[in-house]
N, C-alpha and C. Protein backbone atom coordinates (compact mmCIF):
# COMPACT_ATOMS: atom_id res chain seq x y z
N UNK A 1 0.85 -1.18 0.00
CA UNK A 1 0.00 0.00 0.00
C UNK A 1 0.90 1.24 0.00
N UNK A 2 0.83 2.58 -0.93
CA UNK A 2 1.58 3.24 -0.80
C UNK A 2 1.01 4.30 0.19
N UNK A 3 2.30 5.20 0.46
CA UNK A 3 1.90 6.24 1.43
C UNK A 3 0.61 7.00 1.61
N UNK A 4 0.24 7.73 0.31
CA UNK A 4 -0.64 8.48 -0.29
C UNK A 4 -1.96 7.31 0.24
N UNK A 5 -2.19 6.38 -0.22
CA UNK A 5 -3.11 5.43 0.40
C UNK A 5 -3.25 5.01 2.28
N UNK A 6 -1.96 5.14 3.18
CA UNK A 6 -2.10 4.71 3.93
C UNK A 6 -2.20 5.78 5.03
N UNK A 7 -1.73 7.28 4.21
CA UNK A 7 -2.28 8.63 4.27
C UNK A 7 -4.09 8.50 4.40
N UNK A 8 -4.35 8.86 3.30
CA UNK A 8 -5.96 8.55 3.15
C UNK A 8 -6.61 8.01 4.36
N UNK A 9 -6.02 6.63 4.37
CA UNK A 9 -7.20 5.91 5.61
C UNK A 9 -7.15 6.26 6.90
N UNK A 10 -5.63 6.93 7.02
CA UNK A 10 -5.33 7.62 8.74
C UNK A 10 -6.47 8.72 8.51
N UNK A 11 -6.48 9.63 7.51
CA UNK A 11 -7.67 10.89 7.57
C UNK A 11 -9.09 10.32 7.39
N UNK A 12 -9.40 9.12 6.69
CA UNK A 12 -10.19 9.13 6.95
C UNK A 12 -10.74 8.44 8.65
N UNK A 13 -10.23 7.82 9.02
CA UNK A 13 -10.42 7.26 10.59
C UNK A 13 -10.58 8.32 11.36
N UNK A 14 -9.47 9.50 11.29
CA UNK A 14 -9.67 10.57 12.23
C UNK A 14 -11.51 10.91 11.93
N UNK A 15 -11.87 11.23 10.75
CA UNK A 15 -13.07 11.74 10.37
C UNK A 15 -14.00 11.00 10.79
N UNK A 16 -13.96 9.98 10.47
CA UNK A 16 -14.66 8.81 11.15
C UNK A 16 -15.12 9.05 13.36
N UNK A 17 -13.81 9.01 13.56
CA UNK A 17 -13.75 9.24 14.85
C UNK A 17 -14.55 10.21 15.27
N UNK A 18 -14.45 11.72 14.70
CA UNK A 18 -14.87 12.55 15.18
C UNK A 18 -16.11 12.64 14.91
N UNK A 19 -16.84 12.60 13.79
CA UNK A 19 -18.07 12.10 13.19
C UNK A 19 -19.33 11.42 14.22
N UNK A 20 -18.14 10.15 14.80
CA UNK A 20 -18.87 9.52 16.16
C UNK A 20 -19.92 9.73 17.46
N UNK A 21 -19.04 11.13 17.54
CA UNK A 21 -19.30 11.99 18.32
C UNK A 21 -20.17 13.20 18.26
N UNK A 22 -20.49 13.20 17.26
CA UNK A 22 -21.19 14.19 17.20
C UNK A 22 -22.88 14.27 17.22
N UNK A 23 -22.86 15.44 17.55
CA UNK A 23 -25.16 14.95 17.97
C UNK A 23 -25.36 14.37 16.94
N UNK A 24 -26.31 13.68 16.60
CA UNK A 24 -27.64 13.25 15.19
C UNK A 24 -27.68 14.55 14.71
N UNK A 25 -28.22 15.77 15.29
CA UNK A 25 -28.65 16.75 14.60
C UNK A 25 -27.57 17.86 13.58
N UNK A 26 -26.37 17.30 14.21
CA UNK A 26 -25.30 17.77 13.30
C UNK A 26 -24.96 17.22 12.05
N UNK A 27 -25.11 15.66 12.62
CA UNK A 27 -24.30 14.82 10.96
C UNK A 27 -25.27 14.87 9.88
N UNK A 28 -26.84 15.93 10.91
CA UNK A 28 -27.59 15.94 9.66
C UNK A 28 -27.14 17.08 8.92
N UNK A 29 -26.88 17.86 9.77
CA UNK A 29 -26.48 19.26 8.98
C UNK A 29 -25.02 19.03 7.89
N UNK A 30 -24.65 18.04 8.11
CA UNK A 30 -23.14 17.99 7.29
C UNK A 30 -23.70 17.43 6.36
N UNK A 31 -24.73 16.05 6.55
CA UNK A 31 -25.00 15.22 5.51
C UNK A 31 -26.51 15.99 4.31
N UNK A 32 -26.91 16.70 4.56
CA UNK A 32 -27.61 17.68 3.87
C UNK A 32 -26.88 19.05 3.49
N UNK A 33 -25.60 19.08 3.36
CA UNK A 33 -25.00 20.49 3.25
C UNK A 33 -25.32 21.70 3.41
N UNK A 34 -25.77 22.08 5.03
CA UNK A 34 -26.01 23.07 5.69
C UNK A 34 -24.91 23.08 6.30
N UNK A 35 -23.90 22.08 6.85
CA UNK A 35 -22.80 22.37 7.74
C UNK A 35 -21.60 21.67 6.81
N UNK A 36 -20.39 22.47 7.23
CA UNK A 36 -19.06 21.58 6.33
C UNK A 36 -17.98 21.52 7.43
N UNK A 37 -17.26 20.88 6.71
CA UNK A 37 -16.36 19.98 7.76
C UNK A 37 -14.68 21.45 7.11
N UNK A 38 -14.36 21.95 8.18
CA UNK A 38 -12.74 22.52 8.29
C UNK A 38 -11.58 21.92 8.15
N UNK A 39 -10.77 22.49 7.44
CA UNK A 39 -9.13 21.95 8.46
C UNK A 39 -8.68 23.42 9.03
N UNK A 40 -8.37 23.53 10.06
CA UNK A 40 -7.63 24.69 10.51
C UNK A 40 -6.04 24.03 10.78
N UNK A 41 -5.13 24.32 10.58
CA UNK A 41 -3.60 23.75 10.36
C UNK A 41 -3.06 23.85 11.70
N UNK A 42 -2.17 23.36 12.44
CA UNK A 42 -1.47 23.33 13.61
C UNK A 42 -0.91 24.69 13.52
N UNK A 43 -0.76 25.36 14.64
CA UNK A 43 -0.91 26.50 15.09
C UNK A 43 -1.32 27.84 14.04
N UNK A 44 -2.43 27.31 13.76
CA UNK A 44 -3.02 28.55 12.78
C UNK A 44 -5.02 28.89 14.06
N UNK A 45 -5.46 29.26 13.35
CA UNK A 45 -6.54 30.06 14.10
C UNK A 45 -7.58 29.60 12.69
N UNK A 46 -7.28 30.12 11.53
CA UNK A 46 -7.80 29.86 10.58
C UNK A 46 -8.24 29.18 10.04
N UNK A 47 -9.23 28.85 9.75
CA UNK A 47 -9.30 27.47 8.65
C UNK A 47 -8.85 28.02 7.29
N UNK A 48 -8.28 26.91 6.61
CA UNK A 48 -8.16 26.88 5.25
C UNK A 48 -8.95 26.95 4.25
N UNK A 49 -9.11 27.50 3.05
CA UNK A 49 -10.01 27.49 2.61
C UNK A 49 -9.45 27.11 1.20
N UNK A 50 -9.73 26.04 0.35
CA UNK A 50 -8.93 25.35 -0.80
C UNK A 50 -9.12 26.38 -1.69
N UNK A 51 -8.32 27.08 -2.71
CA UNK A 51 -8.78 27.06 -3.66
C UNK A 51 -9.44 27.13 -5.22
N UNK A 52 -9.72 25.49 -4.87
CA UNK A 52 -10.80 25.29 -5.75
C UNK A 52 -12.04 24.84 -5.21
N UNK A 53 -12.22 25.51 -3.96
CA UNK A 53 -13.93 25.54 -3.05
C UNK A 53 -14.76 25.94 -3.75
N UNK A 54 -15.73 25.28 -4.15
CA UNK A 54 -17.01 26.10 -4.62
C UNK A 54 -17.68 26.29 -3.31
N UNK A 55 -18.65 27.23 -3.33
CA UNK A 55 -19.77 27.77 -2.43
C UNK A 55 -20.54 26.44 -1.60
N UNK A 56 -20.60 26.14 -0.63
CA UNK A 56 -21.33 25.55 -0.31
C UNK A 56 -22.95 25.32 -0.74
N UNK A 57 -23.77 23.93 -1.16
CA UNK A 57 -24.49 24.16 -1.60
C UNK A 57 -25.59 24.04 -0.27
N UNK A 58 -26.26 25.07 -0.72
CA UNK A 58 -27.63 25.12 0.76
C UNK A 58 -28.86 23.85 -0.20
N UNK A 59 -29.04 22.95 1.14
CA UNK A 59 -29.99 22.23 1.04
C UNK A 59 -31.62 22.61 0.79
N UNK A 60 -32.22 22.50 0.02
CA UNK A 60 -33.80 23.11 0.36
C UNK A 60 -34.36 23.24 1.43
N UNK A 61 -33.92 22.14 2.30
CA UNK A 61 -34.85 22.59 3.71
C UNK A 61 -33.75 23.02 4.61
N UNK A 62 -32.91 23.85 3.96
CA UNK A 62 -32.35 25.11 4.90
C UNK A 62 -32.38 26.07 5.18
N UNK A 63 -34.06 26.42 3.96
CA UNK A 63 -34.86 27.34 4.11
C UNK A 63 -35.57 27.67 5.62
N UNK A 64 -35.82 28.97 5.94
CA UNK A 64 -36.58 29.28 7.27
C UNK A 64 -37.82 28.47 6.96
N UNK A 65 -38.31 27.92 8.38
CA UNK A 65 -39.66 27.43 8.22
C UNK A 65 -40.45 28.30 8.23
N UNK A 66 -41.77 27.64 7.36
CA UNK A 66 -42.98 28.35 6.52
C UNK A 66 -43.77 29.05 7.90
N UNK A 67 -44.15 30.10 8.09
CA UNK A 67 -45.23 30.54 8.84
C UNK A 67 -46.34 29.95 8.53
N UNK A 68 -46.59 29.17 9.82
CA UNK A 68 -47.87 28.52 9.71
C UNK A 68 -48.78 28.95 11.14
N UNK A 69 -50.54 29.37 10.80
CA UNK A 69 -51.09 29.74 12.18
C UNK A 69 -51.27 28.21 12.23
N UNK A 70 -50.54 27.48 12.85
CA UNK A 70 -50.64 26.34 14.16
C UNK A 70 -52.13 26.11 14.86
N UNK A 71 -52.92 27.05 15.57
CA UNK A 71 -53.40 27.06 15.96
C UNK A 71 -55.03 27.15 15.22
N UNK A 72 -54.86 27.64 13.98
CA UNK A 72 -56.03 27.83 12.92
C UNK A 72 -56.39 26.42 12.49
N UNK A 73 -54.52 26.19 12.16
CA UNK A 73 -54.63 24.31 11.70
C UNK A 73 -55.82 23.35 12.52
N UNK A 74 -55.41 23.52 13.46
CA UNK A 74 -55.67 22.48 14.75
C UNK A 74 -57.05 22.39 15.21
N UNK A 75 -57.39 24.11 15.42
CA UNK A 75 -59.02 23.70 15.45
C UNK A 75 -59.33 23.98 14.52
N UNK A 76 -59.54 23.97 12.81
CA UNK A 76 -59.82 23.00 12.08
C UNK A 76 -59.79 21.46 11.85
N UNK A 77 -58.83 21.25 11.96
CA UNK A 77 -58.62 19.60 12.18
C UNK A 77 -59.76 19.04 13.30
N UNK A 78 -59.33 19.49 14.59
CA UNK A 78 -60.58 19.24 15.39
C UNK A 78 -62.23 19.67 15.11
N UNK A 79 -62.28 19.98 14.26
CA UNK A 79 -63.78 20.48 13.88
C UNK A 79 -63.96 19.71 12.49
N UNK A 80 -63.19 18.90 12.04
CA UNK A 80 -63.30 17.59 10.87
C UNK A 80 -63.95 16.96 11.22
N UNK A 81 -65.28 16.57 10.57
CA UNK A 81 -66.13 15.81 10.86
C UNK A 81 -65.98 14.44 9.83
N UNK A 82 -64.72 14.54 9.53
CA UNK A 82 -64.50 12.98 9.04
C UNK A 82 -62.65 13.08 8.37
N UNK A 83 -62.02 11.83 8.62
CA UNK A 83 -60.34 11.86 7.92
C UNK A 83 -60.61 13.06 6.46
N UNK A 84 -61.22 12.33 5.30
CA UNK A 84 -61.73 12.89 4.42
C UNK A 84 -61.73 14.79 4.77
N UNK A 85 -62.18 15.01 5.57
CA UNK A 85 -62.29 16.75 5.74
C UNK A 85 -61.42 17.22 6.20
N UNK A 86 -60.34 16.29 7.18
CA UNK A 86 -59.56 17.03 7.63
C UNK A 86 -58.34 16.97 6.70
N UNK A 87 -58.23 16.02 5.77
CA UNK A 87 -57.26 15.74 5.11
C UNK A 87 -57.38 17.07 3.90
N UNK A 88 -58.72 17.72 3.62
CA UNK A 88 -58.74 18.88 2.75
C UNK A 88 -58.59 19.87 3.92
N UNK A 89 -58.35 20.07 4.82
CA UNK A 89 -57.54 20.89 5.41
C UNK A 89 -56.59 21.16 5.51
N UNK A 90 -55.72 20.12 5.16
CA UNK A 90 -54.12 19.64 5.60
C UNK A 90 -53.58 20.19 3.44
N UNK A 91 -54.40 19.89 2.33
CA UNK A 91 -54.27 19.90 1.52
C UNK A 91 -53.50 21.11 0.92
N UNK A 92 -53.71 22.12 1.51
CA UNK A 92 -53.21 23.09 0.48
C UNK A 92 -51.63 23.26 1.01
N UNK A 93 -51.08 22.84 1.85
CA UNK A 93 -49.82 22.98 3.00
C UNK A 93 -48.70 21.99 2.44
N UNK A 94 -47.46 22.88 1.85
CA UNK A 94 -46.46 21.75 1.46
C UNK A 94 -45.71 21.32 2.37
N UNK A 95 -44.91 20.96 2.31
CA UNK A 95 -44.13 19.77 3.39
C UNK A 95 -43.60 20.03 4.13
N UNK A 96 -43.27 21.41 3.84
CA UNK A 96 -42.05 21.94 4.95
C UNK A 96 -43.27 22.68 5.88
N UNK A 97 -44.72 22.97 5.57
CA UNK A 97 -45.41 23.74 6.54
C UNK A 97 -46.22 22.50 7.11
N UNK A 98 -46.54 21.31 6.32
CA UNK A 98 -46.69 20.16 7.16
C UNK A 98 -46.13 20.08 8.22
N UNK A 99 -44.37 19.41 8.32
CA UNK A 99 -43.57 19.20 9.09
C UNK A 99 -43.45 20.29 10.49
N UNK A 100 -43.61 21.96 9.80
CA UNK A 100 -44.09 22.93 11.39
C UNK A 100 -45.42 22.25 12.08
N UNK A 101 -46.45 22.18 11.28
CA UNK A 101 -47.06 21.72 12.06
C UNK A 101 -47.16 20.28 12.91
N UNK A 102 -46.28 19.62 12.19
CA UNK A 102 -46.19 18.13 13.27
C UNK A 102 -46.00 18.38 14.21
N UNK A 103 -44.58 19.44 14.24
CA UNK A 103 -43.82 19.55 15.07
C UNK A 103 -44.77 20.41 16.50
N UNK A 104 -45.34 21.22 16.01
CA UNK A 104 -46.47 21.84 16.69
C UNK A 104 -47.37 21.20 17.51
N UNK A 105 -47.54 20.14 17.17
CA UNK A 105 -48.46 19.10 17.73
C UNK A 105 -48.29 17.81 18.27
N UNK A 106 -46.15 17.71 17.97
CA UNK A 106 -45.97 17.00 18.90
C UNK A 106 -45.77 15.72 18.18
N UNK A 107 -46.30 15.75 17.11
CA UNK A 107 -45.81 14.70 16.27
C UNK A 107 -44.25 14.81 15.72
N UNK A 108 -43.61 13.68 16.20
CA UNK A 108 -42.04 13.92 16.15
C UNK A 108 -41.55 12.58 14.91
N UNK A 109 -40.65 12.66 14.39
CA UNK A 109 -40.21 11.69 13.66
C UNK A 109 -40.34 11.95 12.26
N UNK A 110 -40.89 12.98 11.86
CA UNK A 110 -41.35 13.16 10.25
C UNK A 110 -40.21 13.90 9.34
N UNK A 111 -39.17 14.16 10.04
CA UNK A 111 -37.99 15.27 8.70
C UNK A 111 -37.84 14.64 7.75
N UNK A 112 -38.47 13.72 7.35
CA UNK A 112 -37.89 13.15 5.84
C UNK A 112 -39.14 12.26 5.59
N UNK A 113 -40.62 12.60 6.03
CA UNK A 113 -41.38 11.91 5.56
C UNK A 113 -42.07 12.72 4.34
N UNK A 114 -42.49 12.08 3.47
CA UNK A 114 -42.90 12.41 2.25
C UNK A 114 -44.26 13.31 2.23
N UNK A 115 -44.84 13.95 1.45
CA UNK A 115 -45.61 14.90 2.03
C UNK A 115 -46.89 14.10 2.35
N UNK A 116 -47.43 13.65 1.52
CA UNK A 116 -49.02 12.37 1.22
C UNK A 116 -48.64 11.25 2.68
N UNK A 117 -47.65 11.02 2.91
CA UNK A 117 -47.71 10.23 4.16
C UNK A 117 -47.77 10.61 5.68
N UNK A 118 -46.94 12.09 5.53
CA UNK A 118 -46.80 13.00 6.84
C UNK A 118 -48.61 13.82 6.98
N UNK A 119 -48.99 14.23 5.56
CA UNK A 119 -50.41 14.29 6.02
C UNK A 119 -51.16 13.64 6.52
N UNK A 120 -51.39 12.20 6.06
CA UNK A 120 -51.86 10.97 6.38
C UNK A 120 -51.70 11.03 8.25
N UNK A 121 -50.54 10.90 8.09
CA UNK A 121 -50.12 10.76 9.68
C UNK A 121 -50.94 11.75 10.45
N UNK A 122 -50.44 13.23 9.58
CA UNK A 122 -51.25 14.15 10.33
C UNK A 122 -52.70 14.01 11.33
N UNK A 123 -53.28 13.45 9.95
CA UNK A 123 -54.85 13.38 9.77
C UNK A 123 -55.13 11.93 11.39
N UNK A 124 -54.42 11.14 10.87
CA UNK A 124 -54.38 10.01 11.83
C UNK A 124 -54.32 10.00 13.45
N UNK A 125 -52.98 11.49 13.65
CA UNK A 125 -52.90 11.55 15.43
C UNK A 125 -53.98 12.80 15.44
N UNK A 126 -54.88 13.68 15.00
CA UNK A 126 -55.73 14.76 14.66
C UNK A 126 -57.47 14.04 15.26
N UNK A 127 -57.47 14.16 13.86
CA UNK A 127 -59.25 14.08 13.35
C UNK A 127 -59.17 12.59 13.81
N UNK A 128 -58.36 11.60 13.03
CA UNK A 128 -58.75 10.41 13.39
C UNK A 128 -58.46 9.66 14.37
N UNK A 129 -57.51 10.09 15.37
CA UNK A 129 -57.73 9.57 16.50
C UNK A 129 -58.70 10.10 17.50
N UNK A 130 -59.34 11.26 17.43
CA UNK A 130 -60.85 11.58 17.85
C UNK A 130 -61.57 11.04 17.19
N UNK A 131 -61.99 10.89 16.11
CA UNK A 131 -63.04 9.74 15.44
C UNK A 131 -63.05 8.61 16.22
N UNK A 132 -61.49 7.70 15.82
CA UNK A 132 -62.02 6.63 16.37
C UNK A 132 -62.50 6.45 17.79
N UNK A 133 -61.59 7.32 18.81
CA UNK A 133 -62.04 7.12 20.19
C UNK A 133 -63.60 7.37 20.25
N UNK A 134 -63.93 8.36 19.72
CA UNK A 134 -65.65 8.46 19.66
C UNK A 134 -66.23 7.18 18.37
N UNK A 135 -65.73 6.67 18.02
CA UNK A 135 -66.76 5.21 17.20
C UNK A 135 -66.30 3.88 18.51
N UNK A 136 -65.13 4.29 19.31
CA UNK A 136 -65.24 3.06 20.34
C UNK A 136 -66.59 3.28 21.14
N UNK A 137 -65.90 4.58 21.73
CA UNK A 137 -67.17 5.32 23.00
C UNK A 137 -69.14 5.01 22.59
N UNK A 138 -68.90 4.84 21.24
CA UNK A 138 -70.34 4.77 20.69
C UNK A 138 -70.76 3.15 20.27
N UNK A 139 -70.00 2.18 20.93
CA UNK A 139 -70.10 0.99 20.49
C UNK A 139 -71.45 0.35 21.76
C-alpha cells in the first residue's frame, strides 16, 4: 500500500472518529449540506479554505420554516367531521409547513417523511384519532 493510500485511511479514521461523536442533529447538517467539515492547520486560528472551493451548496430545507397559524390548523382539524375533511384541510400545505405543524403538535419523527404520508399521519394523530375514540365510545 503506498503512502498516499495509507495517508488517506489515517484521515479518513480521524473523520470517522470525530463524526462519532457528534449529535444526530449535526451529521444531519453535514450530511444535507447546511454544515461543512474545516481543516484549521497546527498553530493557525484559521481554517483553510482550498482554492478550488465552490460555495457551499444550501440544502432546500435550509430554508426558514414556513409561517404557519398552528393554531387555525388544529381547530380545524378538530372540527373535521371525518379523515376525508380534515385531510382537505391539511391539503393546500407543502411539506415543509406540514412538518411545522407536526412539530407543533408534537408529532415527532417526520424530517424526511414524504408529504401524502406525513399528512396521512397528520390526519391520523388529529381528526382520526378523535373519530375513532368516539366510534369506540359509541359501540
Amino acid at each position: 500500500m503506498s503512502d498516499v493510500a495509507k495517508q488517506s485511511l489515517a484521515v479518513l479514521r480521524r473523520i470517522t472518529e470525530f463524526l462519532e461523536y457528534l449529535p444526530q442533529d449535526q451529521v444531519d447538517d453535514l450530511a444535507e449540506g447546511r454544515a461543512r467539515l474545516t481543516l484549521i492547520p497546527w498553530g493557525s486560528n484559521d481554517p483553510v479554505v482550498p482554492a478550488s472551493a465552490k460555495p457551499a451548496r444550501v440544502a432546500k430545507s435550509a430554508k426558514a420554516a414556513p409561517i404557519v397559524d398552528v393554531a387555525t390548523v388544529k381547530a380545524a382539524l378538530d372540527a373535521a367531521a371525518s379523515r376525508d375533511e380534515a385531510a382537505t384541510v391539511l391539503a393546500p400545505f407543502g411539506v415543509g409547513e406540514l412538518r411545522v405543524i407536526a412539530a407543533e403538535l408534537g408529532l415527532g419523527g417526520v424530517s424526511k417523511t414524504p408529504k401524502a404520508a406525513l399528512a396521512k399521519q397528520l390526519v391520523d394523530f388529529t381528526a382520526g384519532a378523535r373519530l375513532s375514540g368516539a366510534a369506540i365510545r359509541g359501540m
